[in-house]
Protein backbone atom coordinates (compact mmCIF):
# COMPACT_ATOMS: atom_id res chain seq x y z
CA UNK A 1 0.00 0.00 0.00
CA UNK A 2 1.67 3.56 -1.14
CA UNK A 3 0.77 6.56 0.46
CA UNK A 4 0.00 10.01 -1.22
CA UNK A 5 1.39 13.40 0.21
CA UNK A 6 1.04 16.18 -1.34
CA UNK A 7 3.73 18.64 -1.39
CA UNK A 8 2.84 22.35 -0.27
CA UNK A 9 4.17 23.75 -3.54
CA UNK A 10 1.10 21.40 -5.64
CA UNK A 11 -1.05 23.54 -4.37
CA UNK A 12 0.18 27.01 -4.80
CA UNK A 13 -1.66 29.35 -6.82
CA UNK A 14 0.16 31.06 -9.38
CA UNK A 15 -1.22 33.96 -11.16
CA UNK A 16 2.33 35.40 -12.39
CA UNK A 17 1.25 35.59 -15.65
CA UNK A 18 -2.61 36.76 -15.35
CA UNK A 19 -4.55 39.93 -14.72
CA UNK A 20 -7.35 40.50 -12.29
CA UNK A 21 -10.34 42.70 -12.45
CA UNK A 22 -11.99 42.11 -8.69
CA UNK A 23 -14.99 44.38 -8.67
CA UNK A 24 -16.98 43.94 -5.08
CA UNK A 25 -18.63 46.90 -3.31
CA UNK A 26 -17.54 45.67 0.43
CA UNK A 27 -14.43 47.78 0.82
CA UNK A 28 -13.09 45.17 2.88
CA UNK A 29 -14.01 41.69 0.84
CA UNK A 30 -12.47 44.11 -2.08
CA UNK A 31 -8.72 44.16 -0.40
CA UNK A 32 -8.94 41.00 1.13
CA UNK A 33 -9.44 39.77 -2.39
CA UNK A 34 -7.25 41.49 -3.84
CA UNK A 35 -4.67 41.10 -1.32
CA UNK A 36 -4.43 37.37 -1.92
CA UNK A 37 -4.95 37.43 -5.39
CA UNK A 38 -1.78 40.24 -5.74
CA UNK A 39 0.16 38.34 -2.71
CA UNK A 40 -0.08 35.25 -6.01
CA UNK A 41 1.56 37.16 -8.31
CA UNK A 42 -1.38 38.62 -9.55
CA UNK A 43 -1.86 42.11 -11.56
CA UNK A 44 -4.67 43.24 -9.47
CA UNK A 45 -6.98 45.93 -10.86
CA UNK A 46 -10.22 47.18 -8.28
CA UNK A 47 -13.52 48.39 -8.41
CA UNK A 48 -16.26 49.13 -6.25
CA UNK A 49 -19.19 49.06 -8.58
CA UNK A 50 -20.04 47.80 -12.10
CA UNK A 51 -19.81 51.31 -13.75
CA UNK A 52 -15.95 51.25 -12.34
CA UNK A 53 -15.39 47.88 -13.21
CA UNK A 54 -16.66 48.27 -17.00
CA UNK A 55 -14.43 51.43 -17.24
CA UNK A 56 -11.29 49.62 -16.25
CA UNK A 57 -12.06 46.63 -17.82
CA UNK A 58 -12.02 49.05 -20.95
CA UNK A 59 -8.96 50.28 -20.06
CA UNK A 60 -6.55 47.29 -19.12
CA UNK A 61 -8.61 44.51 -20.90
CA UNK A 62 -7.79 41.88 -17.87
CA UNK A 63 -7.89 38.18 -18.00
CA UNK A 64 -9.87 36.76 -15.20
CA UNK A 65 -13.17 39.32 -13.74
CA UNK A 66 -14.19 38.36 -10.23
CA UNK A 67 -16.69 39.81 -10.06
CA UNK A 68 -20.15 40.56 -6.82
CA UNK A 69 -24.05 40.46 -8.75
CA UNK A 70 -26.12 43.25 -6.52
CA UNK A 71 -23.62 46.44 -6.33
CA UNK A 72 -24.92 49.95 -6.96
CA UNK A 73 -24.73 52.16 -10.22
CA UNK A 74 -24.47 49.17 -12.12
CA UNK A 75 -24.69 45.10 -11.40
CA UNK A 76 -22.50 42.74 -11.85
CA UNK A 77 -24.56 41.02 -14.31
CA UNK A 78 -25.27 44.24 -16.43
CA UNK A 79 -21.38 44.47 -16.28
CA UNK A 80 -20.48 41.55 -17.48
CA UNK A 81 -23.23 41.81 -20.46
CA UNK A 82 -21.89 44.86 -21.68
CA UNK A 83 -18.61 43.17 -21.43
């Protein structure tokens, strides 16, 4: 019988290589996100509501949107469809 460990580095999340739209309307969810996501290497761009997020999504053209659904100004969901 052989036994499976896992190594810490197999589950490290590298995001080197990737750009981050986090658009959340809770000041403090936003950092916290975007403190982990930047601590893994991550270019980390934030907004507070949909309207921001559309406008820098415009801008830097990011490759992963993490995005909340009820914020005000402008959803989530309206967001991403004008996306």
């Amino acid at each position: 019988m052989s036994t499976l460990i896992a190594s810490p580095e197999s589950h490290f999340l590298s995001l080197k290589n990737f750009s981050i739209l986090c658009v959340e309307d809770s000041e403090i969810i936003r950092h916290f996100l975007a403190d982990f996501l930047h601590r893994n290497g991550g270019t980390v761009f934030e907004a507070e509501n949909g309207k921001q997020g559309l406008e820098l999504y415009t801008e830097h053209q990011p490759d992963i949107i993490i995005s909340d659904v009820c914020m005000p100004f402008m959803s989530g969901i309206d967001m991403c469809r004008s996306i």
